[in-house]
N, C-alpha and C. Protein backbone atom coordinates (compact mmCIF):
# COMPACT_ATOMS: atom_id res chain seq x y z
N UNK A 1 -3.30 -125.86 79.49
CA UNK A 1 -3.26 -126.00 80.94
C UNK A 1 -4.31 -125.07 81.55
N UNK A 2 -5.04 -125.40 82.81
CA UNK A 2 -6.39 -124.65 82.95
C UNK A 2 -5.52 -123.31 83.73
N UNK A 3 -4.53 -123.44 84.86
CA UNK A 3 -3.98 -122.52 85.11
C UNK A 3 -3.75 -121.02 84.04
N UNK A 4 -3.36 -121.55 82.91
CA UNK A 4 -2.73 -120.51 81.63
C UNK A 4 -4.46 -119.81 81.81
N UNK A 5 -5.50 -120.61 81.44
CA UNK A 5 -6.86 -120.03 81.14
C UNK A 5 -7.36 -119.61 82.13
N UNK A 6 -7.16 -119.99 83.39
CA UNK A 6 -7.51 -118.72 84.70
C UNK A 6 -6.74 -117.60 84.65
N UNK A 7 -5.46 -117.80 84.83
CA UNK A 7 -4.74 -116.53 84.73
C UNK A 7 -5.57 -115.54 83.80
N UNK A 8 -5.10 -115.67 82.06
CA UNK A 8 -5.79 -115.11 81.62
C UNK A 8 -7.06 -114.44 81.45
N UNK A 9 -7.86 -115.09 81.83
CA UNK A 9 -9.13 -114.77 82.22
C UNK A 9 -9.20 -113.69 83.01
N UNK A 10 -8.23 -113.94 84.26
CA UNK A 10 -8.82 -112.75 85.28
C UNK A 10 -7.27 -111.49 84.70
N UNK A 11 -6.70 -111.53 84.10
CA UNK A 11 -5.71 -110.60 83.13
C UNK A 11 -6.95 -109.69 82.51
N UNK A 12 -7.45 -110.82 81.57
CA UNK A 12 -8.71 -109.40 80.96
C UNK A 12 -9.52 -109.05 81.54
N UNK A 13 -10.13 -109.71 82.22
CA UNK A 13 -11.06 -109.54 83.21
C UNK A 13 -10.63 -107.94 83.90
N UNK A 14 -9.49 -107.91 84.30
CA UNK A 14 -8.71 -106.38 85.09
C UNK A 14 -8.85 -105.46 84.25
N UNK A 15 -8.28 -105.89 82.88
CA UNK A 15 -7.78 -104.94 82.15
C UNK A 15 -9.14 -104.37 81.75
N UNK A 16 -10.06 -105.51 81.20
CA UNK A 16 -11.48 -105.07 80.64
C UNK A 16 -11.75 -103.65 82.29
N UNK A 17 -12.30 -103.83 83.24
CA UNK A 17 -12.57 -103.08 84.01
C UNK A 17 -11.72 -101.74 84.29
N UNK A 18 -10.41 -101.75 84.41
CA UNK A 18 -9.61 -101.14 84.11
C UNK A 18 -9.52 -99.79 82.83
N UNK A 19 -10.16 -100.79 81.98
CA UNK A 19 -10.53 -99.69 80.33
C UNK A 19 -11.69 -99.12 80.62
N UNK A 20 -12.28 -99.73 80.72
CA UNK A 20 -13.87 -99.62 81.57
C UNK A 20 -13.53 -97.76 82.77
N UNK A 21 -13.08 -97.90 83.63
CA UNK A 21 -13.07 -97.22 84.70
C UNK A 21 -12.36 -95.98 84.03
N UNK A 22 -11.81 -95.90 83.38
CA UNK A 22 -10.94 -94.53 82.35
C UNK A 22 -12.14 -93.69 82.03
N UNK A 23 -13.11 -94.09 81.69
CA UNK A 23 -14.20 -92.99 81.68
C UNK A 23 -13.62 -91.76 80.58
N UNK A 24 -13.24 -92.48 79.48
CA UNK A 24 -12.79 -91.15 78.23
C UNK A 24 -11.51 -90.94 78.32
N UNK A 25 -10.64 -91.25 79.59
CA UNK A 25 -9.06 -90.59 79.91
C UNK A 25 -8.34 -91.46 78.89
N UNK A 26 -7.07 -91.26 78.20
CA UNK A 26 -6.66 -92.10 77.61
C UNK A 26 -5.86 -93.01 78.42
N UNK A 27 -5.91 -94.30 78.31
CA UNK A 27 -4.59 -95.24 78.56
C UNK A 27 -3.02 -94.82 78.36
N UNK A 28 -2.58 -95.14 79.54
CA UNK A 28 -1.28 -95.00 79.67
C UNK A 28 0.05 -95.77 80.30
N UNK A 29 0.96 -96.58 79.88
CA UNK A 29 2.09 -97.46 80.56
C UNK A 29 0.81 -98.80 80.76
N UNK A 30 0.45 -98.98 80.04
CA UNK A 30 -0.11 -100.33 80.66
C UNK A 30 0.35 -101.52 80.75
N UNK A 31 1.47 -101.57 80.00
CA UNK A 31 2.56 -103.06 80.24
C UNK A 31 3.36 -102.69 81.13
N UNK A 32 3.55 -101.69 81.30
CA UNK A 32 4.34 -101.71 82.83
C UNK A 32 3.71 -101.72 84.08
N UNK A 33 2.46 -101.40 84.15
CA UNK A 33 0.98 -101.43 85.07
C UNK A 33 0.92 -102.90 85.45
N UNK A 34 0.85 -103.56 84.15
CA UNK A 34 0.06 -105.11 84.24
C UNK A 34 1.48 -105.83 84.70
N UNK A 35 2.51 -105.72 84.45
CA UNK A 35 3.90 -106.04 84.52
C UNK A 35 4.09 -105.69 86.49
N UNK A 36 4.20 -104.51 86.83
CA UNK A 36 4.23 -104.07 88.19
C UNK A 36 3.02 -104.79 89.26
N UNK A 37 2.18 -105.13 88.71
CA UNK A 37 0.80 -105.57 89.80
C UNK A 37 1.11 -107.35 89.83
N UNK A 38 1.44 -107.77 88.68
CA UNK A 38 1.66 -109.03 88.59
C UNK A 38 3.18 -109.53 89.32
N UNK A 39 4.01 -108.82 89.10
CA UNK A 39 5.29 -109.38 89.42
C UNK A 39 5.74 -109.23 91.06
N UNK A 40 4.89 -108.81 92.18
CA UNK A 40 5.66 -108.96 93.17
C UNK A 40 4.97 -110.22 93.43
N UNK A 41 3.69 -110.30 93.53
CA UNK A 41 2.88 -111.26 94.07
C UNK A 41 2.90 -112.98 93.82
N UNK A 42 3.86 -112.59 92.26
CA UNK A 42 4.43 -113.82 91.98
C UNK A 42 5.64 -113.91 92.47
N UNK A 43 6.63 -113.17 92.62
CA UNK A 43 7.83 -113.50 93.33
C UNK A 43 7.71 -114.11 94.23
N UNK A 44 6.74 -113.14 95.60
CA UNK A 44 6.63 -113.57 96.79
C UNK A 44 6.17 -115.16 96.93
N UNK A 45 4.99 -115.36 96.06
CA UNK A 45 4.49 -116.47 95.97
C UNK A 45 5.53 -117.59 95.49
N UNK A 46 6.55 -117.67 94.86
CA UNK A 46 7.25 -118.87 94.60
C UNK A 46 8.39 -118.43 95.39
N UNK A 47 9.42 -117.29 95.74
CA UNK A 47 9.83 -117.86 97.14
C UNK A 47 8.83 -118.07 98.42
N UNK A 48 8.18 -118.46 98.65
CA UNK A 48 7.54 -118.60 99.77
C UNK A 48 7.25 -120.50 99.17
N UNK A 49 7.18 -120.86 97.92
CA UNK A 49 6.95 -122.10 97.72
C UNK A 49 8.42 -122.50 97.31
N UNK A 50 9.32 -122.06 97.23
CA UNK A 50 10.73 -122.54 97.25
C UNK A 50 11.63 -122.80 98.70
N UNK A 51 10.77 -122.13 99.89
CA UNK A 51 11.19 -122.06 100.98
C UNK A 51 12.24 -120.88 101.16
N UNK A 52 12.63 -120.01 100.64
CA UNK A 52 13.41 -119.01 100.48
C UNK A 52 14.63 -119.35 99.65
N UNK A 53 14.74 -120.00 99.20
CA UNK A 53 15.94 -120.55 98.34
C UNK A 53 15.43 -119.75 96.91
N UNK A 54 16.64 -118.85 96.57
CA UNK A 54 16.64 -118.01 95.52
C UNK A 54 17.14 -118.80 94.13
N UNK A 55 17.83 -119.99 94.44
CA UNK A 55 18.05 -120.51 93.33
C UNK A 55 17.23 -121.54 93.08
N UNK A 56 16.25 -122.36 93.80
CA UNK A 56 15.34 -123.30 93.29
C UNK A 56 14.41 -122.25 93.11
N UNK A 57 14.13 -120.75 93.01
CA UNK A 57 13.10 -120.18 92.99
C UNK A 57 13.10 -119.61 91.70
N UNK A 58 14.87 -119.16 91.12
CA UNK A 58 14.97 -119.29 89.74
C UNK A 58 14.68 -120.11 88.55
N UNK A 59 15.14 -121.29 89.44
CA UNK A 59 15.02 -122.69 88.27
C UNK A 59 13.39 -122.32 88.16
N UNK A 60 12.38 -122.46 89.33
CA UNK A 60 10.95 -122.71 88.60
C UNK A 60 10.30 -121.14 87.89
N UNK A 61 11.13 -119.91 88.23
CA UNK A 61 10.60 -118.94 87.12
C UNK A 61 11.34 -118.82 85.76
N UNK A 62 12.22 -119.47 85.82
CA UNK A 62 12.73 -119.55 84.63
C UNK A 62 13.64 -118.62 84.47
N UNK A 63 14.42 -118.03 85.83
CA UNK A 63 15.15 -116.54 85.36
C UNK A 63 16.66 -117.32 86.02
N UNK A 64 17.35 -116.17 85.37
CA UNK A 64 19.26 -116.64 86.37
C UNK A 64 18.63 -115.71 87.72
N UNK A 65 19.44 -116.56 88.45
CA UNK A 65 19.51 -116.19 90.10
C UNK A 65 19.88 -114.69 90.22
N UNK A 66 20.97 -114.39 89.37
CA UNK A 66 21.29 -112.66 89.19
C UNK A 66 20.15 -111.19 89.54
N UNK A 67 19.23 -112.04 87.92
CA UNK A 67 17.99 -111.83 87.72
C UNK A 67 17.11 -111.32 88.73
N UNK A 68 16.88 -113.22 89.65
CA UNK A 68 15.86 -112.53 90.41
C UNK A 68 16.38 -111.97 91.23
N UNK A 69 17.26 -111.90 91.84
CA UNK A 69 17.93 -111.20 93.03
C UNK A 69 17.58 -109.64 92.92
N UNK A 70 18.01 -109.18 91.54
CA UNK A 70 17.49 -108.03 91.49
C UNK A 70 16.05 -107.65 91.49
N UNK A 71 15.26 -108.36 90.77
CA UNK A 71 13.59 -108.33 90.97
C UNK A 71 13.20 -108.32 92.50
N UNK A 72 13.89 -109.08 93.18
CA UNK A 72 13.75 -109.01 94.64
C UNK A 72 13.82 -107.68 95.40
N UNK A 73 15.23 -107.20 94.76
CA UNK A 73 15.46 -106.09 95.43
C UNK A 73 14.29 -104.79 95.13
N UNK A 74 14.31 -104.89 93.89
CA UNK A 74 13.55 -104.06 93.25
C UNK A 74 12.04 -103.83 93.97
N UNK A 75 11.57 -105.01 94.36
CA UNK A 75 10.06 -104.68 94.99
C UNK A 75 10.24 -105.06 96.25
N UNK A 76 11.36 -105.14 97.26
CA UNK A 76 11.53 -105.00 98.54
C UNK A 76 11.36 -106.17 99.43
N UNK A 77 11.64 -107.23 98.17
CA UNK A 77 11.45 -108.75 98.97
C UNK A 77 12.82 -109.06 99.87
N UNK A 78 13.14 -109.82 100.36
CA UNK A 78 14.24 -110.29 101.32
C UNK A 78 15.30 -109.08 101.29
């Protein structure tokens, strides 16, 4: 799917620049980095394409409603 190969693309694309910009420092938490930058912007973005409905917004991320509710809370959505 070309989506999967954009995403990715601009994933390394960050990360490459990202390694890049460390300038000698070592890397540190970077799955929680790449995990934290990625995950509100997708929340927001599929409730905002679910219309605010938390449970058709589960069905298309694939999580229980529980789930996202808490992801919600967690980065200060609704």
């Amino acid at each position: 799917m070309k989506l999967d190969n954009d995403l990715a693309s601009c994933v390394r694309g960050a990360l490459a620049a990202y390694f890049r910009d460390l300038d000698g420092e070592p890397p540190h938490a970077v799955y929680d980095m790449v995990l934290a930058c990625i995950e509100k912007p997708m929340l927001e973005y599929v409730m905002n394409h679910a219309g605010g409905n938390q449970s058709k917004a589960a069905e298309i991320l694939g999580l229980n409603r529980n789930t996202l509710r808490k992801k919600l809370k967690q980065h200060g959505i609704q």
